[in-house]
N, C-alpha and C. Protein backbone atom coordinates (compact mmCIF):
# COMPACT_ATOMS: atom_id res chain seq x y z
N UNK A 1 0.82 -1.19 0.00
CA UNK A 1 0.00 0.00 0.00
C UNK A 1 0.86 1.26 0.00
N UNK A 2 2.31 1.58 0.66
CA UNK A 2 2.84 2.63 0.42
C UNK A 2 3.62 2.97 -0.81
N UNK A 3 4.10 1.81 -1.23
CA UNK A 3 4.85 1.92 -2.99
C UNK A 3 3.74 2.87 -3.39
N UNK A 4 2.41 2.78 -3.50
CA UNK A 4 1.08 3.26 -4.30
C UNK A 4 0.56 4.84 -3.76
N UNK A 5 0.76 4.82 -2.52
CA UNK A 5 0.18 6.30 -2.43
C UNK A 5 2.07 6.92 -2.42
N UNK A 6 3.29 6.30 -2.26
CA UNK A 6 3.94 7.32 -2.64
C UNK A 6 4.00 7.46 -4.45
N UNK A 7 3.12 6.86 -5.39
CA UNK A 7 3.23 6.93 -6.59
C UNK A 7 2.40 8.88 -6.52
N UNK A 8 1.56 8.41 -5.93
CA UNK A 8 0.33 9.84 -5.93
C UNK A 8 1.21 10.50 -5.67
N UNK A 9 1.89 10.99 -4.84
CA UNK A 9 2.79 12.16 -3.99
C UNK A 9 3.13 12.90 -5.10
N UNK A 10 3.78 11.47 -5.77
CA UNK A 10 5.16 11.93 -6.78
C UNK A 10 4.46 12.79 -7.75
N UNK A 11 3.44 11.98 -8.28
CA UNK A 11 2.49 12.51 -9.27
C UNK A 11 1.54 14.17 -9.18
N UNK A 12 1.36 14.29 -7.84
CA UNK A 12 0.75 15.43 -7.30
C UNK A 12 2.33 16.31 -7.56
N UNK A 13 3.09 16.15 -6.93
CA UNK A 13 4.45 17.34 -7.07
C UNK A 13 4.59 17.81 -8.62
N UNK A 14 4.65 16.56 -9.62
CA UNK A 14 5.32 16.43 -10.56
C UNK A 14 4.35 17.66 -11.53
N UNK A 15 3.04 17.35 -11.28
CA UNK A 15 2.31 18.59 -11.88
C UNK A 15 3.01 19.71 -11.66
N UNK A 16 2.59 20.06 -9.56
CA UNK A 16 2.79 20.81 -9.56
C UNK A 16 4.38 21.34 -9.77
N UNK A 17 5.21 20.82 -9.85
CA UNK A 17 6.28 21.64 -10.67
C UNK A 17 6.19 22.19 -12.09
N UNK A 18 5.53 21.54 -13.04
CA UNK A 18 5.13 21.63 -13.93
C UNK A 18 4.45 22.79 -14.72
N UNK A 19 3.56 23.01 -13.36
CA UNK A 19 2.62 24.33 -13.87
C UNK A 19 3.23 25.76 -13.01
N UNK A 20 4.25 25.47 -12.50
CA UNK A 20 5.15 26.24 -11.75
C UNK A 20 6.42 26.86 -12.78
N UNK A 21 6.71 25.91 -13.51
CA UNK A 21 7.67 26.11 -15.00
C UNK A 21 7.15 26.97 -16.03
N UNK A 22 5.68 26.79 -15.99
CA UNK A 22 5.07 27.10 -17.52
C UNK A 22 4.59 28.54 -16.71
N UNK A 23 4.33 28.66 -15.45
CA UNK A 23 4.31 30.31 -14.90
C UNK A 23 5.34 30.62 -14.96
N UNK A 24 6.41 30.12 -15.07
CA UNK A 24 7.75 30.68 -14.64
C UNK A 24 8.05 31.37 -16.46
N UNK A 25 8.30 30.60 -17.34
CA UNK A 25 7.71 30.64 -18.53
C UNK A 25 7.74 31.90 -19.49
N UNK A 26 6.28 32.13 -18.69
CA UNK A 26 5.39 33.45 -19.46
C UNK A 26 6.26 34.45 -18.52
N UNK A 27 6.23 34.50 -17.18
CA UNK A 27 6.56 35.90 -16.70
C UNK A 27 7.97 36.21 -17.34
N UNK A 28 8.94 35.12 -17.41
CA UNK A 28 10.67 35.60 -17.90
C UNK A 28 10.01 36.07 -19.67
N UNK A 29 9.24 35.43 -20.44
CA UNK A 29 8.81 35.92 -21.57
C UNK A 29 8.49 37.26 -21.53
N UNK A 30 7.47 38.08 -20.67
CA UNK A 30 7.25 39.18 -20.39
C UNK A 30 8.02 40.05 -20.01
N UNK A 31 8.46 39.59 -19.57
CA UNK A 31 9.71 40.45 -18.72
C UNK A 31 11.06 41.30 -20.01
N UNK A 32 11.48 39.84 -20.89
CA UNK A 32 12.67 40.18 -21.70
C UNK A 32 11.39 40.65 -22.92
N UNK A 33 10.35 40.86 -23.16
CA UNK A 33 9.64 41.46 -24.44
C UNK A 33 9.35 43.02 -23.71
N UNK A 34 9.23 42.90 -22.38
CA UNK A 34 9.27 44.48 -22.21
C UNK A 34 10.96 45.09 -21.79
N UNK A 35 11.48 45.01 -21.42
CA UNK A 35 13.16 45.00 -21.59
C UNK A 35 13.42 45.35 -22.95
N UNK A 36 12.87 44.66 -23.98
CA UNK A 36 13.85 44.82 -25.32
C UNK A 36 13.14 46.09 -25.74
N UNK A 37 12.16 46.62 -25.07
CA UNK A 37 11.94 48.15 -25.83
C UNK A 37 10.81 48.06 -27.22
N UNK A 38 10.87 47.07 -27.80
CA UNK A 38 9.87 47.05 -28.73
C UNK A 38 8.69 47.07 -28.81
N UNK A 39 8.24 47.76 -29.57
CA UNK A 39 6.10 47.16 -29.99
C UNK A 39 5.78 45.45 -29.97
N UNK A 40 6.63 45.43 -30.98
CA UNK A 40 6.41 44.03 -31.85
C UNK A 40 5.51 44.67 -32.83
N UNK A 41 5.55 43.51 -34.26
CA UNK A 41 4.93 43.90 -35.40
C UNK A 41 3.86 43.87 -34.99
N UNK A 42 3.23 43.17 -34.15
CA UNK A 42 1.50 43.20 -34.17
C UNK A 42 1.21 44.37 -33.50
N UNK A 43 1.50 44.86 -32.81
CA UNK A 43 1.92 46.46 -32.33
C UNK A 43 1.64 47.48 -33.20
N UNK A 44 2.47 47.49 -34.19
CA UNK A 44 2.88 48.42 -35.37
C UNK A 44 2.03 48.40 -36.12
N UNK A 45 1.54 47.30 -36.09
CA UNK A 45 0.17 47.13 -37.31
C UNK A 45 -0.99 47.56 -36.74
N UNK A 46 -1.38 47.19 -35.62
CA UNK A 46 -2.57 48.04 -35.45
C UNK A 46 -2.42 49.28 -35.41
N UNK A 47 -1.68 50.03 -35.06
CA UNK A 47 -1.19 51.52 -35.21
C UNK A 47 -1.86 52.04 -36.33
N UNK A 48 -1.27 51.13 -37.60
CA UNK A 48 -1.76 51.91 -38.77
C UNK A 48 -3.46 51.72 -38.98
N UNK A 49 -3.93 50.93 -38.08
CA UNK A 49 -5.16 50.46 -38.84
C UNK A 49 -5.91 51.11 -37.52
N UNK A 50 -5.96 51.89 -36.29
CA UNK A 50 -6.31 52.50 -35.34
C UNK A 50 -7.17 53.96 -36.09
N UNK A 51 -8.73 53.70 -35.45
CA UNK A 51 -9.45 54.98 -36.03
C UNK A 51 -8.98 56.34 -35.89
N UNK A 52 -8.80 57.16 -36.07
CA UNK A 52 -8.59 58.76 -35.50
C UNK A 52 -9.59 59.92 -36.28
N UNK A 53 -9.98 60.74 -35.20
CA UNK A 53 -10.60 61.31 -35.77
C UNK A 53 -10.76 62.33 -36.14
N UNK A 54 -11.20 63.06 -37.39
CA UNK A 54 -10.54 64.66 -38.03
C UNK A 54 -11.38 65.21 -37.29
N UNK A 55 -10.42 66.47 -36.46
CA UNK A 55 -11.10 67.61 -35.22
C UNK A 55 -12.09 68.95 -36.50
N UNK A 56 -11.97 68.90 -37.89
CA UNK A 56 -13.02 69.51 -38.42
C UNK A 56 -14.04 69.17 -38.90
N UNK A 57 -13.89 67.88 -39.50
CA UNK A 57 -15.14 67.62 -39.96
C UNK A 57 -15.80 65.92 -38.99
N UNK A 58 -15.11 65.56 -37.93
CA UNK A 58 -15.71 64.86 -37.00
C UNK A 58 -15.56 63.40 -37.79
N UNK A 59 -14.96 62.97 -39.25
CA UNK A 59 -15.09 61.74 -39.73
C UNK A 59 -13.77 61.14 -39.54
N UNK A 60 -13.96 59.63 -38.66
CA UNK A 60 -13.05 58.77 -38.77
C UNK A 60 -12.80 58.43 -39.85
N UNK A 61 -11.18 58.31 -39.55
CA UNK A 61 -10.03 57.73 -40.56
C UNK A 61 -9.09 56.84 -40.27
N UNK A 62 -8.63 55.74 -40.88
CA UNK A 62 -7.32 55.13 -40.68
C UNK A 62 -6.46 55.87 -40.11
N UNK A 63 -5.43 55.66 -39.33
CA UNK A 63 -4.29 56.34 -39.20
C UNK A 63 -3.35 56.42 -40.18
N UNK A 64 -3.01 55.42 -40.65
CA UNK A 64 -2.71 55.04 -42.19
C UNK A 64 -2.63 55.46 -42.81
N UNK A 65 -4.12 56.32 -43.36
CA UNK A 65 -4.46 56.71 -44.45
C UNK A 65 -4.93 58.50 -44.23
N UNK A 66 -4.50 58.72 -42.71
CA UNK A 66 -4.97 60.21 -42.43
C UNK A 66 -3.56 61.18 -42.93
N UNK A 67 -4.21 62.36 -43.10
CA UNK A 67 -2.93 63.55 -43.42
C UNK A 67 -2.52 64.27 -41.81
N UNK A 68 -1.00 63.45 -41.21
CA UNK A 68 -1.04 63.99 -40.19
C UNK A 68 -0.08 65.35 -40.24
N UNK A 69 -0.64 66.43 -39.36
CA UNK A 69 -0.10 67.43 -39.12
C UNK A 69 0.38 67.99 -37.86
N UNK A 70 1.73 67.99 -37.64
CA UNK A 70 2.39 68.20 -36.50
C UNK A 70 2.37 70.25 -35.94
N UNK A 71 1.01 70.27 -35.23
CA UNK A 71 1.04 71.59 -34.67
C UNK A 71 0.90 72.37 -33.46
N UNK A 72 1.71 72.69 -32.84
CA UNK A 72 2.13 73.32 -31.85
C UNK A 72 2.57 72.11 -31.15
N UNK A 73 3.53 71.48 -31.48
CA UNK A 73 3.94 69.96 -30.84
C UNK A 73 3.36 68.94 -30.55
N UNK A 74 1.44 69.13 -31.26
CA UNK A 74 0.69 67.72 -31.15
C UNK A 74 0.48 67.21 -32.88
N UNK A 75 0.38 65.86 -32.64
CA UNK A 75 0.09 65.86 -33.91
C UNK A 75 -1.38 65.22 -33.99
N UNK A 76 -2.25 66.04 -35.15
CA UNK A 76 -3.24 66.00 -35.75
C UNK A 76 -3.49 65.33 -36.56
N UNK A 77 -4.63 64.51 -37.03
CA UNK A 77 -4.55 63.72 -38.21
C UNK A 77 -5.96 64.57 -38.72
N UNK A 78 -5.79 64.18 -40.04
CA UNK A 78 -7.52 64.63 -40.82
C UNK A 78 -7.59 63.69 -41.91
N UNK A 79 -8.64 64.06 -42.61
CA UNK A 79 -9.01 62.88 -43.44
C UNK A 79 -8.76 63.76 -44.92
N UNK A 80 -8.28 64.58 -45.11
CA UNK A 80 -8.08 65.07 -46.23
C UNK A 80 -7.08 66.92 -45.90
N UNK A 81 -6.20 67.04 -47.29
CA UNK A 81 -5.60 68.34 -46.74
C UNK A 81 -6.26 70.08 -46.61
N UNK A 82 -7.50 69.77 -47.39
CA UNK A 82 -8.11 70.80 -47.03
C UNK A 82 -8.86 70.84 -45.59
N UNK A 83 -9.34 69.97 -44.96
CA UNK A 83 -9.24 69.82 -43.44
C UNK A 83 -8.32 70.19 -42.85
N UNK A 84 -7.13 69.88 -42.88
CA UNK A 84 -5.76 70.56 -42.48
C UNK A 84 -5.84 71.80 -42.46
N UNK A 85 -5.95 72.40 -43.51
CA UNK A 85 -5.72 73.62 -43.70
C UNK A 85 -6.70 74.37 -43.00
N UNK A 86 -7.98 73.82 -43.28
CA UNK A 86 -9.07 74.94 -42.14
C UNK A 86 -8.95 74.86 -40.98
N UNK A 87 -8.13 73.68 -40.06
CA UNK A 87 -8.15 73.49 -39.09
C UNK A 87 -6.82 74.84 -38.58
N UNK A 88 -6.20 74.61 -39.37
CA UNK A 88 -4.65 75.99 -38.93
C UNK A 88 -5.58 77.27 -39.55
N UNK A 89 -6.17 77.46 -40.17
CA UNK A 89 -6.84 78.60 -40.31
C UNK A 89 -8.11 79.24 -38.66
N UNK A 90 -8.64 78.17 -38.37
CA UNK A 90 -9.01 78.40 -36.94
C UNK A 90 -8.39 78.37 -35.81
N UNK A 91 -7.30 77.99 -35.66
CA UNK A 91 -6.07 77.89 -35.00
C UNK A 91 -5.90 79.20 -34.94
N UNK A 92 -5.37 80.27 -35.91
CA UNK A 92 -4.82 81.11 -36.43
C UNK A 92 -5.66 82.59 -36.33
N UNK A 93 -7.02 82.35 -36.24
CA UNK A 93 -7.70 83.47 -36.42
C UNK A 93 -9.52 83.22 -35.68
């Protein structure tokens, strides 16, 4: 009878080391992906594909595909350059 419940013991530890490794795992994974400073591509890609929205005429745009304009050290996106332009014209006056 003890050969058998020390089989269980072993078997109960052996998990739990197991699922102790695969936590151990993910956190050193996390750890050196925030360390290395990067986005990652899947990062980068949603970036471009992230709505924004033109402050004149109120219509979402790709980021992608918006005309961004860097003013007074923020940058602006719009959905076209005559938006741009009225937007620094109210800026302005």
């Amino acid at each position: 009878m003890a050969p058998r419940r020390y089989k269980g013991i072993v078997m109960y530890r052996l998990l739990i080391v197991i699922g102790l490794l695969v936590i151990l795992y993910f956190l050193v994974r996390s750890a050196i992906r925030e360390l290395s400073g990067g986005k990652g591509q899947a990062q980068v890609l949603t970036d471009k594909n992230q709505m924004v929205q033109d402050p004149v005429c109120r219509i979402y745009v790709t980021r992608g595909s918006a005309v961004a304009e860097s003013i007074g050290g923020q940058t602006y996106y719009f959905c076209s350059r005559d938006c741009a332009q009225t937007f620094q014209k109210q800026l302005s006056g």
